[in-house]
PDB file of N, CA and C in Angstrom:
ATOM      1  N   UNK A   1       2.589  18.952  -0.155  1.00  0.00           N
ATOM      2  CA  UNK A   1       2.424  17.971   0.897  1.00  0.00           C
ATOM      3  C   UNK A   1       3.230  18.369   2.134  1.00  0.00           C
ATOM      4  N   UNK A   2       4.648  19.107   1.962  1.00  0.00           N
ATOM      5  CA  UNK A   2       4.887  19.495   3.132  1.00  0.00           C
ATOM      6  C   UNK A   2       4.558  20.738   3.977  1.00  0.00           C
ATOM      7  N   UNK A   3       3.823  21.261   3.547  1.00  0.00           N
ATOM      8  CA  UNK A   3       3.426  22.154   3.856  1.00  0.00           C
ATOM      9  C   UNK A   3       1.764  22.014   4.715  1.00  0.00           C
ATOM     10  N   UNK A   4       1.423  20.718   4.095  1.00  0.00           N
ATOM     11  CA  UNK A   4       0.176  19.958   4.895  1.00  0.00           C
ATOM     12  C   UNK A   4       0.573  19.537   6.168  1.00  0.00           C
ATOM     13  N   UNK A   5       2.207  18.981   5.942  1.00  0.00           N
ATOM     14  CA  UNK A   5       2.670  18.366   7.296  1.00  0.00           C
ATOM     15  C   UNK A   5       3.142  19.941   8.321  1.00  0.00           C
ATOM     16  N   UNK A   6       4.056  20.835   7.582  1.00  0.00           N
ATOM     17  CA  UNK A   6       3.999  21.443   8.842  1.00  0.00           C
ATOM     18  C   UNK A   6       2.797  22.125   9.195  1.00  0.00           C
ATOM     19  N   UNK A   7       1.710  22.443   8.720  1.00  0.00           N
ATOM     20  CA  UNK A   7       0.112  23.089   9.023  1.00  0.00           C
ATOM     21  C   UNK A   7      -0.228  22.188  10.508  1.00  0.00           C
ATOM     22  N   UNK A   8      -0.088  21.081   9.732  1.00  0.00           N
ATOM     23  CA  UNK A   8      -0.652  19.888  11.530  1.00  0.00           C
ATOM     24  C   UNK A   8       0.435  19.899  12.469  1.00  0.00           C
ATOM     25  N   UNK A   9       1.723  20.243  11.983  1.00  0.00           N
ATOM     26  CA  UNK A   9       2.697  20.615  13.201  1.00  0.00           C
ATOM     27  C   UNK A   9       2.321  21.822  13.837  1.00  0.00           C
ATOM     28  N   UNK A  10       2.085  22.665  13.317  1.00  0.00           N
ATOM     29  CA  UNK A  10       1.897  24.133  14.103  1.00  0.00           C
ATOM     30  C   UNK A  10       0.627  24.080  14.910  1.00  0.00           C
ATOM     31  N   UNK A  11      -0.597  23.267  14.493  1.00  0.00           N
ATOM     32  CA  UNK A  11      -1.487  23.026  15.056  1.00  0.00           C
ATOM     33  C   UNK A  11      -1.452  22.128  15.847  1.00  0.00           C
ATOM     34  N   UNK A  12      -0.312  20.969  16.227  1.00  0.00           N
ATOM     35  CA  UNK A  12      -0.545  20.430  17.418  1.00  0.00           C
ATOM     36  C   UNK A  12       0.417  20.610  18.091  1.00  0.00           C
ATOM     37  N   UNK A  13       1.356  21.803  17.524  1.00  0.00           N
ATOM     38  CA  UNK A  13       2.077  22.746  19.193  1.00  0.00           C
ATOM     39  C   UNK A  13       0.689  23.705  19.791  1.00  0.00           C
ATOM     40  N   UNK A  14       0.377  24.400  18.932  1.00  0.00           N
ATOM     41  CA  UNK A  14      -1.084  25.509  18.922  1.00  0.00           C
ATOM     42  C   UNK A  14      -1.782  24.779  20.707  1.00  0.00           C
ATOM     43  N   UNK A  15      -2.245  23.553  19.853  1.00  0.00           N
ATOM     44  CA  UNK A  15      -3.026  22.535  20.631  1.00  0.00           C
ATOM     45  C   UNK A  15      -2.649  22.206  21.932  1.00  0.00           C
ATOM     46  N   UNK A  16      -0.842  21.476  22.143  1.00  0.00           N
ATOM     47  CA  UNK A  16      -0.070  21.496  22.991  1.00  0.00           C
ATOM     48  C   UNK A  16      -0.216  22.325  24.193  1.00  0.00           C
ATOM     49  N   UNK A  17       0.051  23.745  23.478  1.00  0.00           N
ATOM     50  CA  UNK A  17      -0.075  25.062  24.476  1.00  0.00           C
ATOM     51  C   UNK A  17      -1.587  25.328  24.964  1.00  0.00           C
ATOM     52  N   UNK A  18      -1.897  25.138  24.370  1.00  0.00           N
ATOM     53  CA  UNK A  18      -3.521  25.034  24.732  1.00  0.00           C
ATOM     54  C   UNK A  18      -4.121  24.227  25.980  1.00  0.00           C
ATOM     55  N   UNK A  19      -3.406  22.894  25.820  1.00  0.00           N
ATOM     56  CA  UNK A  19      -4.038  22.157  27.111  1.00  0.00           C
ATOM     57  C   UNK A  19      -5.198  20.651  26.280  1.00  0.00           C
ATOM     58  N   UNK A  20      -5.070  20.624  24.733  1.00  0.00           N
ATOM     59  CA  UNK A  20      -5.933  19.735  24.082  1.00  0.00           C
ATOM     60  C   UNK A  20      -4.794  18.540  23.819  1.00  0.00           C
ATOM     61  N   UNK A  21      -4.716  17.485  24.635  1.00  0.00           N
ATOM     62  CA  UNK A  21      -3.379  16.961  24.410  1.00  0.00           C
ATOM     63  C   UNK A  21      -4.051  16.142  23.465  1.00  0.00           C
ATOM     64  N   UNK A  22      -5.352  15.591  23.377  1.00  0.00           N
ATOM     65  CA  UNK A  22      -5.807  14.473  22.475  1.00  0.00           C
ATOM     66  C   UNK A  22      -5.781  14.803  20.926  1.00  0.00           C
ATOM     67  N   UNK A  23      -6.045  16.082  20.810  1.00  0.00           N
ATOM     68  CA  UNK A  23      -6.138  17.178  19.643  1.00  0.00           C
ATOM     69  C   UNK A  23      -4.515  17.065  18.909  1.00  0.00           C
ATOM     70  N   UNK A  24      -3.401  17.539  20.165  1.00  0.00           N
ATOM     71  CA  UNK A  24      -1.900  17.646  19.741  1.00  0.00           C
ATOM     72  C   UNK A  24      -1.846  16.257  19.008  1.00  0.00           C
ATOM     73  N   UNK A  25      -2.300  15.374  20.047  1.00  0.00           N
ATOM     74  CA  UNK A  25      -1.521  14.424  19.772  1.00  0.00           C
ATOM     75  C   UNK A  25      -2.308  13.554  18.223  1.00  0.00           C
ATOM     76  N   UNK A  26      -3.446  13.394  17.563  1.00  0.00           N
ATOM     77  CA  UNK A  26      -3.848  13.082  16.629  1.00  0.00           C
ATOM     78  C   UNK A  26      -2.936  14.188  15.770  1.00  0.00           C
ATOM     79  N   UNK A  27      -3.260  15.546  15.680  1.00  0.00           N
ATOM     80  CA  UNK A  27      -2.250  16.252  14.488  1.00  0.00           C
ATOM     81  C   UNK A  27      -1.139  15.959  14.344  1.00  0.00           C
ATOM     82  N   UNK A  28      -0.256  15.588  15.562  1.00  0.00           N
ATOM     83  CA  UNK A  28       1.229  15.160  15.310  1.00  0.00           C
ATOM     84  C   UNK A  28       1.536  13.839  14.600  1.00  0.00           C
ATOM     85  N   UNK A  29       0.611  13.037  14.771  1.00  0.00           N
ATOM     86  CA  UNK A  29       0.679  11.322  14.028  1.00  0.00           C
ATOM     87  C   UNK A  29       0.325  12.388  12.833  1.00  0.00           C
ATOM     88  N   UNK A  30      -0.605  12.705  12.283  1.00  0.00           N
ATOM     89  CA  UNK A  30      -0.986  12.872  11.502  1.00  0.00           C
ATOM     90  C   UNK A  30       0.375  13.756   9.620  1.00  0.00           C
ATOM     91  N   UNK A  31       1.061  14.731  10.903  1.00  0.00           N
ATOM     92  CA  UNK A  31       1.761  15.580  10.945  1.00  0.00           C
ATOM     93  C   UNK A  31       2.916  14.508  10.226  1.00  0.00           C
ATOM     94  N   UNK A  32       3.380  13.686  11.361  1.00  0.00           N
ATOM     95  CA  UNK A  32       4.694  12.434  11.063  1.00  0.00           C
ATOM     96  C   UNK A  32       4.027  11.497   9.600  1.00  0.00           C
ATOM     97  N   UNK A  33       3.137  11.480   9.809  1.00  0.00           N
ATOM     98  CA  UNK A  33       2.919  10.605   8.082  1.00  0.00           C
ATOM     99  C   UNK A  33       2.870  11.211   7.383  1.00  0.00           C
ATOM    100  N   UNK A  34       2.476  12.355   7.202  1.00  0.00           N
ATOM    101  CA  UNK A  34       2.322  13.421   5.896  1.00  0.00           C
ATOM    102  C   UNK A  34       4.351  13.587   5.641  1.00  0.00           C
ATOM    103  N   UNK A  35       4.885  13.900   6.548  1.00  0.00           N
ATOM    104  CA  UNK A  35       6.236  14.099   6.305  1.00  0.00           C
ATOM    105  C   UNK A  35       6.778  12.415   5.917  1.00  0.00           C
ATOM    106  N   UNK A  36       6.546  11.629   6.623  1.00  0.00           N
ATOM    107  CA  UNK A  36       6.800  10.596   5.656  1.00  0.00           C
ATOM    108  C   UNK A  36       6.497   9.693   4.507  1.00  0.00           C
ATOM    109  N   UNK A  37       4.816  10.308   4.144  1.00  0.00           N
ATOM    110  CA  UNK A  37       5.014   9.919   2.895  1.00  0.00           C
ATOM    111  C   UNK A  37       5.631  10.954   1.821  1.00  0.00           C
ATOM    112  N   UNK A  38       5.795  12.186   2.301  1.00  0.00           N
ATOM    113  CA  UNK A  38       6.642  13.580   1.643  1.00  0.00           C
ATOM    114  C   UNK A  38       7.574  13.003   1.174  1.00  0.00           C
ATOM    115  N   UNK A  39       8.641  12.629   1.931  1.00  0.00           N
ATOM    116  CA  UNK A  39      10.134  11.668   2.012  1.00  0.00           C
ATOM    117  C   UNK A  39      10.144  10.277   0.600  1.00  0.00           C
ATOM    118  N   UNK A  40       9.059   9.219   0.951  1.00  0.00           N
ATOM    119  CA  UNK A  40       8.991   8.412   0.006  1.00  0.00           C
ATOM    120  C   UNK A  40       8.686   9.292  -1.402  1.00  0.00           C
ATOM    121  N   UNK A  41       8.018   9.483  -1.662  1.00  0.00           N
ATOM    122  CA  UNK A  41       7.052  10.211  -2.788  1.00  0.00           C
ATOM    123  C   UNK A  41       8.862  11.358  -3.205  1.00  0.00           C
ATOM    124  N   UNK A  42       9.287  11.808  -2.249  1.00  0.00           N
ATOM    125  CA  UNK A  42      10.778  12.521  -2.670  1.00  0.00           C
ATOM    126  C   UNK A  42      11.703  11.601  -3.289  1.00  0.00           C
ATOM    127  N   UNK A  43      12.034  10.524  -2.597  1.00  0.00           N
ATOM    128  CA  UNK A  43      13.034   9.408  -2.863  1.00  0.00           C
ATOM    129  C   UNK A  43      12.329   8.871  -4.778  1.00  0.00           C
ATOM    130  N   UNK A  44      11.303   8.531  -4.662  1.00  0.00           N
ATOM    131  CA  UNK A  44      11.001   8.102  -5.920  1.00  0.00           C
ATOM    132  C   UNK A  44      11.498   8.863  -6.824  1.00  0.00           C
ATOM    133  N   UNK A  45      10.519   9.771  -6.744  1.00  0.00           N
ATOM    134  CA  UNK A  45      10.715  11.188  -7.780  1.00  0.00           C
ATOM    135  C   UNK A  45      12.014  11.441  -8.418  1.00  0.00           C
ATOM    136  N   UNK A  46      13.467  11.233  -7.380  1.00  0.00           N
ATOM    137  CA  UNK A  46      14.789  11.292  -7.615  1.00  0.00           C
ATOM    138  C   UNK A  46      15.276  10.104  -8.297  1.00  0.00           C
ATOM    139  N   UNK A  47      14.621   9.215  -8.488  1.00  0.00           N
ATOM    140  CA  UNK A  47      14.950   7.864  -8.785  1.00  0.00           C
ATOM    141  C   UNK A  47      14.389   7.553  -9.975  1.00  0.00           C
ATOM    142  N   UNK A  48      13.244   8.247  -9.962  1.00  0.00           N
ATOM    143  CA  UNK A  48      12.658   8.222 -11.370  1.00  0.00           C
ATOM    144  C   UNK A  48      13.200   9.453 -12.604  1.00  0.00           C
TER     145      UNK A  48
END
Protein backbone atom coordinates (compact mmCIF):
# COMPACT_ATOMS: atom_id res chain seq x y z
CA UNK A 1 0.00 0.00 0.00
CA UNK A 2 2.80 2.32 0.38
CA UNK A 3 4.22 1.96 -2.37
CA UNK A 4 0.66 2.67 -4.18
CA UNK A 5 0.92 5.94 -2.24
CA UNK A 6 4.32 6.94 -3.30
CA UNK A 7 3.49 5.71 -7.26
CA UNK A 8 0.61 8.68 -7.11
CA UNK A 9 3.21 10.89 -5.43
CA UNK A 10 5.72 10.64 -8.16
CA UNK A 11 2.98 10.96 -10.59
CA UNK A 12 1.54 14.06 -9.36
CA UNK A 13 5.05 15.79 -9.09
CA UNK A 14 5.52 14.05 -12.89
CA UNK A 15 2.11 15.91 -13.50
CA UNK A 16 3.09 19.12 -11.47
CA UNK A 17 6.12 19.60 -13.81
CA UNK A 18 4.18 18.98 -16.60
CA UNK A 19 1.69 21.81 -16.37
CA UNK A 20 -1.59 19.11 -15.57
CA UNK A 21 -2.41 20.76 -12.27
CA UNK A 22 -5.96 18.98 -12.24
CA UNK A 23 -4.13 15.56 -12.89
CA UNK A 24 -1.35 16.60 -9.82
CA UNK A 25 -3.78 17.54 -7.90
CA UNK A 26 -6.43 14.36 -7.95
CA UNK A 27 -3.07 11.96 -7.55
CA UNK A 28 -1.95 13.88 -4.55
CA UNK A 29 -5.51 13.51 -2.58
CA UNK A 30 -5.36 10.34 -3.80
CA UNK A 31 -1.62 9.83 -2.82
CA UNK A 32 -2.55 11.47 1.05
CA UNK A 33 -5.27 8.70 1.62
CA UNK A 34 -3.44 5.80 0.49
CA UNK A 35 -0.65 6.99 3.08
CA UNK A 36 -3.26 7.41 5.53
CA UNK A 37 -5.02 4.56 5.43
CA UNK A 38 -1.18 2.87 5.29
CA UNK A 39 -0.76 4.57 8.88
CA UNK A 40 -4.23 3.24 10.34
CA UNK A 41 -4.04 -0.31 8.87
CA UNK A 42 -0.04 0.15 10.59
CA UNK A 43 -1.34 1.32 14.02
CA UNK A 44 -3.78 -1.71 14.15
CA UNK A 45 -1.54 -4.31 13.01
CA UNK A 46 0.86 -3.16 16.10
CA UNK A 47 -1.96 -3.34 18.38
CA UNK A 48 -3.14 -6.42 17.30
Amino acid sequence: MLELALLFFVIAIVAAALGATGVAGVTMAVAKWLIMLFLVLAVVSMLL
